[in-house]
Every structure is written in structure tokens, then in C-alpha cells.
N, C-alpha and C. Protein backbone atom coordinates (compact mmCIF):
# COMPACT_ATOMS: atom_id res chain seq x y z
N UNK A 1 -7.84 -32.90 23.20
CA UNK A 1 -8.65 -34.08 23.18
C UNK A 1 -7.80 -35.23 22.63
N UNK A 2 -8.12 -36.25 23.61
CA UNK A 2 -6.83 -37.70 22.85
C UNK A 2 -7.59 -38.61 22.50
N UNK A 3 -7.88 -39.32 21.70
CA UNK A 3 -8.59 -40.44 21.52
C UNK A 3 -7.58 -41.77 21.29
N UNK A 4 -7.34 -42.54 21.98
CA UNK A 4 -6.05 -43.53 21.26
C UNK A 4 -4.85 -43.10 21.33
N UNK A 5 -4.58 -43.36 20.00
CA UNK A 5 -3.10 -42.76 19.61
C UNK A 5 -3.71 -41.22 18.58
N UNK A 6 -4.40 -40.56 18.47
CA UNK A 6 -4.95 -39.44 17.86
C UNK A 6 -5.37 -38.61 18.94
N UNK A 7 -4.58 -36.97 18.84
CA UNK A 7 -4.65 -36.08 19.24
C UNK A 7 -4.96 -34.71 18.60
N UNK A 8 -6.14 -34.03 19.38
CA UNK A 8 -6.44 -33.11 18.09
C UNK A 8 -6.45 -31.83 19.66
N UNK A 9 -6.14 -30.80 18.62
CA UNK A 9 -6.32 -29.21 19.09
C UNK A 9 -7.03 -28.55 18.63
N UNK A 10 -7.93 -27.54 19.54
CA UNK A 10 -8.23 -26.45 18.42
C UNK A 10 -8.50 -25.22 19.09
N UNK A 11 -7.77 -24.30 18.84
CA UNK A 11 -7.97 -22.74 19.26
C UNK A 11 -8.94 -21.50 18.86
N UNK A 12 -9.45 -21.25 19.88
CA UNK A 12 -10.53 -20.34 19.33
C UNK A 12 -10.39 -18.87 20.00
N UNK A 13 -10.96 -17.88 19.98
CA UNK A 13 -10.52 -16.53 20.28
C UNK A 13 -12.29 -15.99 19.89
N UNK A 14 -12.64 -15.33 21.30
CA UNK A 14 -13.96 -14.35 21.27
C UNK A 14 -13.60 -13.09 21.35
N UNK A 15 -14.43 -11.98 21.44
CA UNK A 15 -14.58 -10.75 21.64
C UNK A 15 -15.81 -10.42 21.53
N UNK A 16 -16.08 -9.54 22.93
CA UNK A 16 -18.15 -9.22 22.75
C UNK A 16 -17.52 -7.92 23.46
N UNK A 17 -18.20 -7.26 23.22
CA UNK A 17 -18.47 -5.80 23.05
C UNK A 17 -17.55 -4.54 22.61
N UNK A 18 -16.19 -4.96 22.55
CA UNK A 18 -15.25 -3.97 21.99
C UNK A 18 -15.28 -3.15 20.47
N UNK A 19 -14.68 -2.05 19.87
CA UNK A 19 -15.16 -1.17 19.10
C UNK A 19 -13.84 -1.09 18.33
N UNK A 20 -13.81 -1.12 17.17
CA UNK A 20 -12.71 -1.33 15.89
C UNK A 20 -13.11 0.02 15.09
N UNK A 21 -12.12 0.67 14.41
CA UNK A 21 -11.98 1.50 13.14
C UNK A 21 -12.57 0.55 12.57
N UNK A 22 -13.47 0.79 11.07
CA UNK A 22 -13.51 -0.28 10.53
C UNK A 22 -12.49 0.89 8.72
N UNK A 23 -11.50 0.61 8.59
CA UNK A 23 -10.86 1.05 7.55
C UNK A 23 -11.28 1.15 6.40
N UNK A 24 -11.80 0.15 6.00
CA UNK A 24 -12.51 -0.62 4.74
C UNK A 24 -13.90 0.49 4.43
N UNK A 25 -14.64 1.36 5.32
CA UNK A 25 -15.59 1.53 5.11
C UNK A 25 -14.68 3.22 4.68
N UNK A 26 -14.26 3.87 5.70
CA UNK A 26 -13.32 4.84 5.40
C UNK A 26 -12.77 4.86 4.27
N UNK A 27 -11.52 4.41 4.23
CA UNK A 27 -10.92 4.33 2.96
C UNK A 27 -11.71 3.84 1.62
N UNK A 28 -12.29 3.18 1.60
CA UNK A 28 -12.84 1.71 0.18
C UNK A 28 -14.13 2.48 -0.37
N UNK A 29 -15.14 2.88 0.87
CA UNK A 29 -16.25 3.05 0.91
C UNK A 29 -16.35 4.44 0.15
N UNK A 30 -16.29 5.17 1.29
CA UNK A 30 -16.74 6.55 1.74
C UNK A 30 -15.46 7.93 1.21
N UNK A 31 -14.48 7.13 0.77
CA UNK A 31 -13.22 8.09 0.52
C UNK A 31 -12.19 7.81 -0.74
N UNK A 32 -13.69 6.78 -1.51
CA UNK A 32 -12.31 6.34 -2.71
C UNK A 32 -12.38 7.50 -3.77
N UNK A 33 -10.72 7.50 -3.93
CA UNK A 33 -10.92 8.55 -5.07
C UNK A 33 -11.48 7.78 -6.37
N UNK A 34 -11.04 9.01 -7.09
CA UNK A 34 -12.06 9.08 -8.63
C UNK A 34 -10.91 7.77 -9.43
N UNK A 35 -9.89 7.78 -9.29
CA UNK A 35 -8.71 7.29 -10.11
C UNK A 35 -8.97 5.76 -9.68
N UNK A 36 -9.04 5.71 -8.10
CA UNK A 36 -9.65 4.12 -7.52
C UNK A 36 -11.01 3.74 -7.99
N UNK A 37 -12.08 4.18 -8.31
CA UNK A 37 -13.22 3.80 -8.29
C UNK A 37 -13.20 1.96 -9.40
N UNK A 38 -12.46 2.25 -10.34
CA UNK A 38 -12.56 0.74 -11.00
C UNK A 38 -11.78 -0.26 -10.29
N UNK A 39 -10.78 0.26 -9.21
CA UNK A 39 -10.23 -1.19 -9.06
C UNK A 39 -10.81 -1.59 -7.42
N UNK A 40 -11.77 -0.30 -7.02
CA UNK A 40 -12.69 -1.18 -5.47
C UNK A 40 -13.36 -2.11 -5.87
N UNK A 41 -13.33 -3.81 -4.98
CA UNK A 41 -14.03 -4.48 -4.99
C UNK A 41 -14.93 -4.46 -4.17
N UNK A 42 -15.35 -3.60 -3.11
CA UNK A 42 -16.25 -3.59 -2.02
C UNK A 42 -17.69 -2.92 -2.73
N UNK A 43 -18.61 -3.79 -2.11
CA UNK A 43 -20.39 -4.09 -3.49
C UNK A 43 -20.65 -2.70 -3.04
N UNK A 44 -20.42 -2.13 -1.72
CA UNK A 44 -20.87 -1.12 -0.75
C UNK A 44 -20.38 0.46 -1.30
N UNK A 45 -19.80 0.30 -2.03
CA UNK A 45 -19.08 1.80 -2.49
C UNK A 45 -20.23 1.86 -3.69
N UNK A 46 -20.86 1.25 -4.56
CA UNK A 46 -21.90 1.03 -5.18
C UNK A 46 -22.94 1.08 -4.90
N UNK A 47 -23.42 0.46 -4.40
CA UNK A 47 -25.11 0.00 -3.71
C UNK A 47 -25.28 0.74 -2.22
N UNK A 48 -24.79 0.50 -1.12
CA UNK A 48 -25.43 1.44 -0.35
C UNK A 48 -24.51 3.02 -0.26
N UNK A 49 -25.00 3.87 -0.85
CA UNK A 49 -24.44 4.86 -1.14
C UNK A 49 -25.94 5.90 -2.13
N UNK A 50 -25.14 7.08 -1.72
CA UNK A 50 -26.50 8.21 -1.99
C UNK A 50 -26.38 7.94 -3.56
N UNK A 51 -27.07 8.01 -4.32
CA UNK A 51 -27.87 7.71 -5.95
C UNK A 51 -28.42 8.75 -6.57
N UNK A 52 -29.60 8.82 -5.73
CA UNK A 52 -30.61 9.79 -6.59
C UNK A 52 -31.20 11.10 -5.38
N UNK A 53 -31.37 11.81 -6.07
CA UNK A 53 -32.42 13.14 -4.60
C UNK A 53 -33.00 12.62 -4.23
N UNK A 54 -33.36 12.62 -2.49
CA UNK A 54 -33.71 11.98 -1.64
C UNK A 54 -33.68 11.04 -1.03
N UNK A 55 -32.34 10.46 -1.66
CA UNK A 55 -31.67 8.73 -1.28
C UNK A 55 -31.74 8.89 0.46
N UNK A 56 -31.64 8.25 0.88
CA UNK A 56 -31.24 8.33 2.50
C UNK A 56 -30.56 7.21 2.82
N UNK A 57 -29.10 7.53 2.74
CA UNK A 57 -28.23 6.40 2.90
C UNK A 57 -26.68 6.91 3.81
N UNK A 58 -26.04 5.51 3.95
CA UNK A 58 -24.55 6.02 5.20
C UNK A 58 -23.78 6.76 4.56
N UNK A 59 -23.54 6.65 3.09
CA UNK A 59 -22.31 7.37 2.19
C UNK A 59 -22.50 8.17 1.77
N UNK A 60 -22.37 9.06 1.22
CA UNK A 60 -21.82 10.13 0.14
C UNK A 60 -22.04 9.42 -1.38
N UNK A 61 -22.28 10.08 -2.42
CA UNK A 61 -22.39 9.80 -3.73
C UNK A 61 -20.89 9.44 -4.09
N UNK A 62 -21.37 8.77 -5.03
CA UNK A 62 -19.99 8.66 -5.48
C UNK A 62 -18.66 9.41 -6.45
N UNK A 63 -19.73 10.10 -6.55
CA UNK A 63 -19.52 11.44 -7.78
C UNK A 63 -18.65 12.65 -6.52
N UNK A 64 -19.00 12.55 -5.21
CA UNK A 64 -18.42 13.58 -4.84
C UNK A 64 -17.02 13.16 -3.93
N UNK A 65 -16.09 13.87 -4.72
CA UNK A 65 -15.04 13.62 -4.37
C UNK A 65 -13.99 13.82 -3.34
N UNK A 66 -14.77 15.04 -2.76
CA UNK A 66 -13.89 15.77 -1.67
C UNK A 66 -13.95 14.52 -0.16
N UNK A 67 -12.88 14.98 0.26
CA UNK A 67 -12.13 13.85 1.21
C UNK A 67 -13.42 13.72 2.39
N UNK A 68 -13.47 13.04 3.18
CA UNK A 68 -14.44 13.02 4.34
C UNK A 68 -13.72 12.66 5.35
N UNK A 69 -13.65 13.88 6.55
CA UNK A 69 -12.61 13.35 7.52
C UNK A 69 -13.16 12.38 8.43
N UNK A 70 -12.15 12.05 9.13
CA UNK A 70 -12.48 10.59 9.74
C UNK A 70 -13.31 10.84 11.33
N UNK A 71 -14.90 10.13 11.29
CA UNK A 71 -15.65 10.47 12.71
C UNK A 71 -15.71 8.99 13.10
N UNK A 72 -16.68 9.40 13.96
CA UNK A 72 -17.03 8.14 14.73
C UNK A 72 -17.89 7.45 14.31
N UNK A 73 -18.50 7.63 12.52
CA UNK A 73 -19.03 7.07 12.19
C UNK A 73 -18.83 5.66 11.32
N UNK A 74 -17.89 5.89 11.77
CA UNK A 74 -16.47 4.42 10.92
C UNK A 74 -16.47 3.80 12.15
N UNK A 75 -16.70 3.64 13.51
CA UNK A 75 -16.12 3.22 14.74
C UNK A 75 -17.28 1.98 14.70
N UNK A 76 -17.32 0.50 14.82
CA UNK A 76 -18.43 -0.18 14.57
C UNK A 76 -17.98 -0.74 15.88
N UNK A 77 -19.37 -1.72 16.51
CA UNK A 77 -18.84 -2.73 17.53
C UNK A 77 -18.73 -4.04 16.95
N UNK A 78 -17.26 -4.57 17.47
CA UNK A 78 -16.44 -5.97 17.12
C UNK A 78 -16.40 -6.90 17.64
N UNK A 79 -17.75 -7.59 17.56
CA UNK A 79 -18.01 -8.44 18.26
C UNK A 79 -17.58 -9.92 17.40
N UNK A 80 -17.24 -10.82 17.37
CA UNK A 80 -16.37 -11.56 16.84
C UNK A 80 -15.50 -12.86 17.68
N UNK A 81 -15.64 -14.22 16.35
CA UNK A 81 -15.82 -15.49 17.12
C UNK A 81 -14.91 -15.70 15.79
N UNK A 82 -13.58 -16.48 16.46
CA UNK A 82 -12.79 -17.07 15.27
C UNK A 82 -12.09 -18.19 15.56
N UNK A 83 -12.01 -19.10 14.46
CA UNK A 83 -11.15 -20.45 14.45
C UNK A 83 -9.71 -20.21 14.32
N UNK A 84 -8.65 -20.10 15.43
CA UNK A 84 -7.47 -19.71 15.22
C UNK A 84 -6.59 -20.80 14.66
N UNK A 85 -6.75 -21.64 15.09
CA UNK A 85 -5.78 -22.82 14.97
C UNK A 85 -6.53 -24.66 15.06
N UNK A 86 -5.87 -25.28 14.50
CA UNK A 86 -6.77 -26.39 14.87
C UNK A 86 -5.25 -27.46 14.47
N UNK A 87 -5.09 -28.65 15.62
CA UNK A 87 -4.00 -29.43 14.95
C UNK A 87 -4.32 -30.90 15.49
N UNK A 88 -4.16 -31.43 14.15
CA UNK A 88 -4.52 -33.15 14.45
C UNK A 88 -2.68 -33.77 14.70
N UNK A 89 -2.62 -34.45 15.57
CA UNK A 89 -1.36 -35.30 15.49
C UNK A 89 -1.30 -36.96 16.28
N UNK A 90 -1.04 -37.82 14.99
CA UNK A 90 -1.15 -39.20 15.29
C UNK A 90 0.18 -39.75 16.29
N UNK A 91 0.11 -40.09 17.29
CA UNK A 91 0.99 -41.07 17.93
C UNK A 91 1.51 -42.89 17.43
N UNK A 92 3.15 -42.62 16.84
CA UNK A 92 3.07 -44.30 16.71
C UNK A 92 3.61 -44.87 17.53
N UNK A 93 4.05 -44.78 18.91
CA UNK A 93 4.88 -44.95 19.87
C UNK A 93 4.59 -46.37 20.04
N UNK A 94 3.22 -46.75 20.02
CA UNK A 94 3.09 -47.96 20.31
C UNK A 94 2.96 -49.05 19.25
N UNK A 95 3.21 -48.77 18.05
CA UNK A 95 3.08 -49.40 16.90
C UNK A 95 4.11 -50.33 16.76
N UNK A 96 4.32 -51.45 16.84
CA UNK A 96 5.50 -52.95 17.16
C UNK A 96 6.71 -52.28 16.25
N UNK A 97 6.34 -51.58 14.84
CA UNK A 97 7.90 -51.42 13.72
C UNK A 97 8.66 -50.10 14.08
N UNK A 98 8.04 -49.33 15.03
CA UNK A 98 8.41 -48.37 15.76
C UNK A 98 10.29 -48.71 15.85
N UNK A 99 10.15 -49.56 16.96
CA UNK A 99 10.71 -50.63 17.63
C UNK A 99 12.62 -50.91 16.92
N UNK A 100 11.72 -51.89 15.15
CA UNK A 100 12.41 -52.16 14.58
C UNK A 100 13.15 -50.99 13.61
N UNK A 101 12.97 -49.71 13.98
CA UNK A 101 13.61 -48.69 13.24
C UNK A 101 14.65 -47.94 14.25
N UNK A 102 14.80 -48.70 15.69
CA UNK A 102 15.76 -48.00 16.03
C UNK A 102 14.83 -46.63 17.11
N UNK A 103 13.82 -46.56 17.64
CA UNK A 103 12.99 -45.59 17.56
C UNK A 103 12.18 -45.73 18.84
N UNK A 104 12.25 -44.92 20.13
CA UNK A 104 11.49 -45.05 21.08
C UNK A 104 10.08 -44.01 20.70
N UNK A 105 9.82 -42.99 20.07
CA UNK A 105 9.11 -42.24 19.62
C UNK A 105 8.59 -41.66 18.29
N UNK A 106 7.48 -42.08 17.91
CA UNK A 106 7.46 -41.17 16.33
C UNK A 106 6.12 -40.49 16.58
N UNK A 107 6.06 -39.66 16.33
CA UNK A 107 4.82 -38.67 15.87
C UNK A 107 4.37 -37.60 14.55
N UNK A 108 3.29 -37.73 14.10
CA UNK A 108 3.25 -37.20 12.71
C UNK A 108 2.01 -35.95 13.35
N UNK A 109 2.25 -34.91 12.84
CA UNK A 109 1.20 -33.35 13.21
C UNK A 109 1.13 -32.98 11.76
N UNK A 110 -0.50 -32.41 11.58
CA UNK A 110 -0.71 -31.20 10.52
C UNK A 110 -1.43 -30.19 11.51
N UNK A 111 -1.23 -29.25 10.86
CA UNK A 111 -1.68 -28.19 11.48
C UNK A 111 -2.10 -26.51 10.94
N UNK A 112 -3.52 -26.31 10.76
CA UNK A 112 -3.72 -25.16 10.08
C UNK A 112 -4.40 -24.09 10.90
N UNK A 113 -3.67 -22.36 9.79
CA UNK A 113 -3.96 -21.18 11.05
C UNK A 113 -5.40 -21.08 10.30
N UNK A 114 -6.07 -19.76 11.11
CA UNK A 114 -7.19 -19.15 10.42
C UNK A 114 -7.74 -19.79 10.03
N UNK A 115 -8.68 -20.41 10.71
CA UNK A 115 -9.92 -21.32 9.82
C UNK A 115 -10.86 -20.77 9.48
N UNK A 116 -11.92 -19.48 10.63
CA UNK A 116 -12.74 -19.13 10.07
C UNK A 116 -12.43 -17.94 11.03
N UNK A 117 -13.70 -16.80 10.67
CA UNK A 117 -13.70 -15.73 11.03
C UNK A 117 -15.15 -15.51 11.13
N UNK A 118 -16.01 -15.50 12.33
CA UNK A 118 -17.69 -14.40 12.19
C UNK A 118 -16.96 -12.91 12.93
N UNK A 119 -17.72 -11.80 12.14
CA UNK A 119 -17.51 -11.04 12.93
C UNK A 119 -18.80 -10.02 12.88
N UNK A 120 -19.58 -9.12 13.08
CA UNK A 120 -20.46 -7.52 13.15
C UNK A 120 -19.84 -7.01 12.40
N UNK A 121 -18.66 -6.69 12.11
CA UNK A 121 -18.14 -6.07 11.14
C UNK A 121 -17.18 -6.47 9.81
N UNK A 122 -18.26 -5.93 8.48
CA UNK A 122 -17.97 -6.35 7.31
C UNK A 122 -16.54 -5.66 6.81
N UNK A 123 -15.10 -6.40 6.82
CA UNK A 123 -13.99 -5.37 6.26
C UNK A 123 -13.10 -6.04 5.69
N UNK A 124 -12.12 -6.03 4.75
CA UNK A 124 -11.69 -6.35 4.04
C UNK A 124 -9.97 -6.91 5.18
N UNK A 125 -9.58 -8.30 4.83
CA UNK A 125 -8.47 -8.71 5.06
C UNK A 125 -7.24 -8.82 4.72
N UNK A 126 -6.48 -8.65 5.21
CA UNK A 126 -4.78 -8.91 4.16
C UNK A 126 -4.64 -7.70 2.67
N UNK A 127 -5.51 -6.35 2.80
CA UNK A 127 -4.86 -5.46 1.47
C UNK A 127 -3.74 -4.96 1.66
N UNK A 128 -3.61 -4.48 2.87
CA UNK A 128 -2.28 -3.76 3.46
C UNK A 128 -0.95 -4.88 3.70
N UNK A 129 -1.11 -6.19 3.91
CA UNK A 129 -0.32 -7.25 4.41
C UNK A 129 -0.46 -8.58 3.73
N UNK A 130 0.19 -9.16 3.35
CA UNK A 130 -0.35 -10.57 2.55
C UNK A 130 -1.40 -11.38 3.55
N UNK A 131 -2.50 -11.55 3.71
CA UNK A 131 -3.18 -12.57 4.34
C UNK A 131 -3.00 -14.35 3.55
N UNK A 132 -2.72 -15.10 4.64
CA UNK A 132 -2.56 -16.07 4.35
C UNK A 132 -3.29 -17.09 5.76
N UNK A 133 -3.19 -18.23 4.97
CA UNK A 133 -3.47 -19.30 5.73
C UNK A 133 -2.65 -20.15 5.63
N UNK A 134 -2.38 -20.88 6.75
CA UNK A 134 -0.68 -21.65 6.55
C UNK A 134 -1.46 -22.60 7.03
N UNK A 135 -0.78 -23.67 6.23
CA UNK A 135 -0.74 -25.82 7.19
C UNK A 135 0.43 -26.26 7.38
N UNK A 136 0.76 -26.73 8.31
CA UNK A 136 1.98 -26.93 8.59
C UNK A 136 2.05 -28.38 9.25
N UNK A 137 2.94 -29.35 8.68
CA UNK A 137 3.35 -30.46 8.73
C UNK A 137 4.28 -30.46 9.82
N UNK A 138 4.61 -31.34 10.82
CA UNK A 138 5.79 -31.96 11.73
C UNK A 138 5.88 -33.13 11.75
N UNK A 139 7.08 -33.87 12.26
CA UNK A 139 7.48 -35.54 12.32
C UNK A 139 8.48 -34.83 13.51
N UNK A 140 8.07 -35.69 14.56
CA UNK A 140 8.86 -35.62 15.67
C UNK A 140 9.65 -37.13 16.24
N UNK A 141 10.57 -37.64 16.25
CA UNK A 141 10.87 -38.57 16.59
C UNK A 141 12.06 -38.36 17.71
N UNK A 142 12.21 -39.62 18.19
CA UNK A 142 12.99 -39.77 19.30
C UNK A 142 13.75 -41.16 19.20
N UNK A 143 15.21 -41.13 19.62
CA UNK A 143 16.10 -42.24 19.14
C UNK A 143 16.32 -42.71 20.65
């Protein structure tokens, strides 16, 4: 989209009906050991999880420790709408001091990843990998 001398981008990325591991529920949830239990932050290894006789819930107590191998009950559908990219960049090409700097072209860009994320499935980002969000500045000119 150009308006003027202002140019903006923005990248987006869907997915409807495809099916993800969800890890977070496996590992965090349903399989933390006894030694992990203080340093999970996920509310779900707590609260929805078996409690008392007759609970009727997705997890296992938390008290029981033995491993739970991996079914298809970790397999969720990933349905999911995300802000990949978005970049504003001003044009001064036509600006008169352009001119007086010697300068047939100047352009100034910011530009940031990962803006947002909806997804069906609740899971934890960046434990295994640093998650980040980057902005990134350019100046493009032309002599």
C-alpha cells in the first residue's frame, strides 16, 4: 500500500485445518517430572489435572510420576492466523534537499517480525530456541 511518499507492508500467514504435536501439553503438562514441578510455568499442569477421586479430567495427577507415552492425545487441530511481518518505509526522493546532498534517492524503512499470533492451540514459544521479535531499521540511498 503507497500513500504519497509512505509505504507500508504487512505479511500475514493462515492455516485451517492442519494437526500439530502440541509439546507443551506432553512434556510441561502431562510428563513433568517430580524435580521440574517448581520451575513449570504452564497454569494447566495445576488446574486442569486429576485432584481428588472422581475428578474427570485430560491429565494424570500430579503426584503420579511414571512417564506417559506419547498418543494421539497430544495431536490438537492448528488452526491459526498470524502477523508475520509488517514494514513502514518513507520515500524522500522528492524532497528539494535531497538534491542538495548530492543524492538522486533516499529512503528510510522500520520493520518488525512476529507481531501477533491466534492460534486453537495453547503452547509455549521459544523454550527450546530463543524466541524473539526483531525491528529492523534501513536507509537506502542512491548517489
Amino acid at each position: 500500500m503507497r500513500v504519497k511518499e509512505l509505504t507500508a507492508n504487512f505479511n500475514f500467514r493462515y492455516s485451517l485445518g492442519g494437526y500439530d504435536l502440541n509439546s507443551a501439553l506432553f512434556s510441561k503438562v502431562e510428563n513433568i517430572s517430580g524435580n521440574n514441578i517448581i520451575y513449570n510455568q504452564d497454569k494447566r499442569a495445576l488446574y486442569d489435572r486429576w485432584q481428588n477421586p472422581g475428578d474427570i479430567s485430560e491429565f494424570k495427577g500430579i503426584s503420579l510420576t511414571t512417564k506417559t507415552p506419547i498418543s494421539s492425545r497430544f495431536i490438537q487441530r492448528n488452526n491459526y492466523f498470524s502477523g508475520e511481518s509488517a514494514r513502514l518505509a518513507w520515500d524522500f526522493t522528492k524532497s528539494p534537499w535531497i538534491k542538495s546532498l548530492g543524492l538522486r534517492d533516499l529512503q528510510l524503512s522500520v520493520s518488525y517480525s512476529d507481531l501477533f499470533r491466534i492460534s486453537t492451540i495453547r503452547q509455549e514459544r521459544g523454550v527450546d530456541y530463543p524466541y524473539q521479535r526483531a525491528v529492523t531499521m534501513g536507509l537506502s540511498a542512491q548517489f
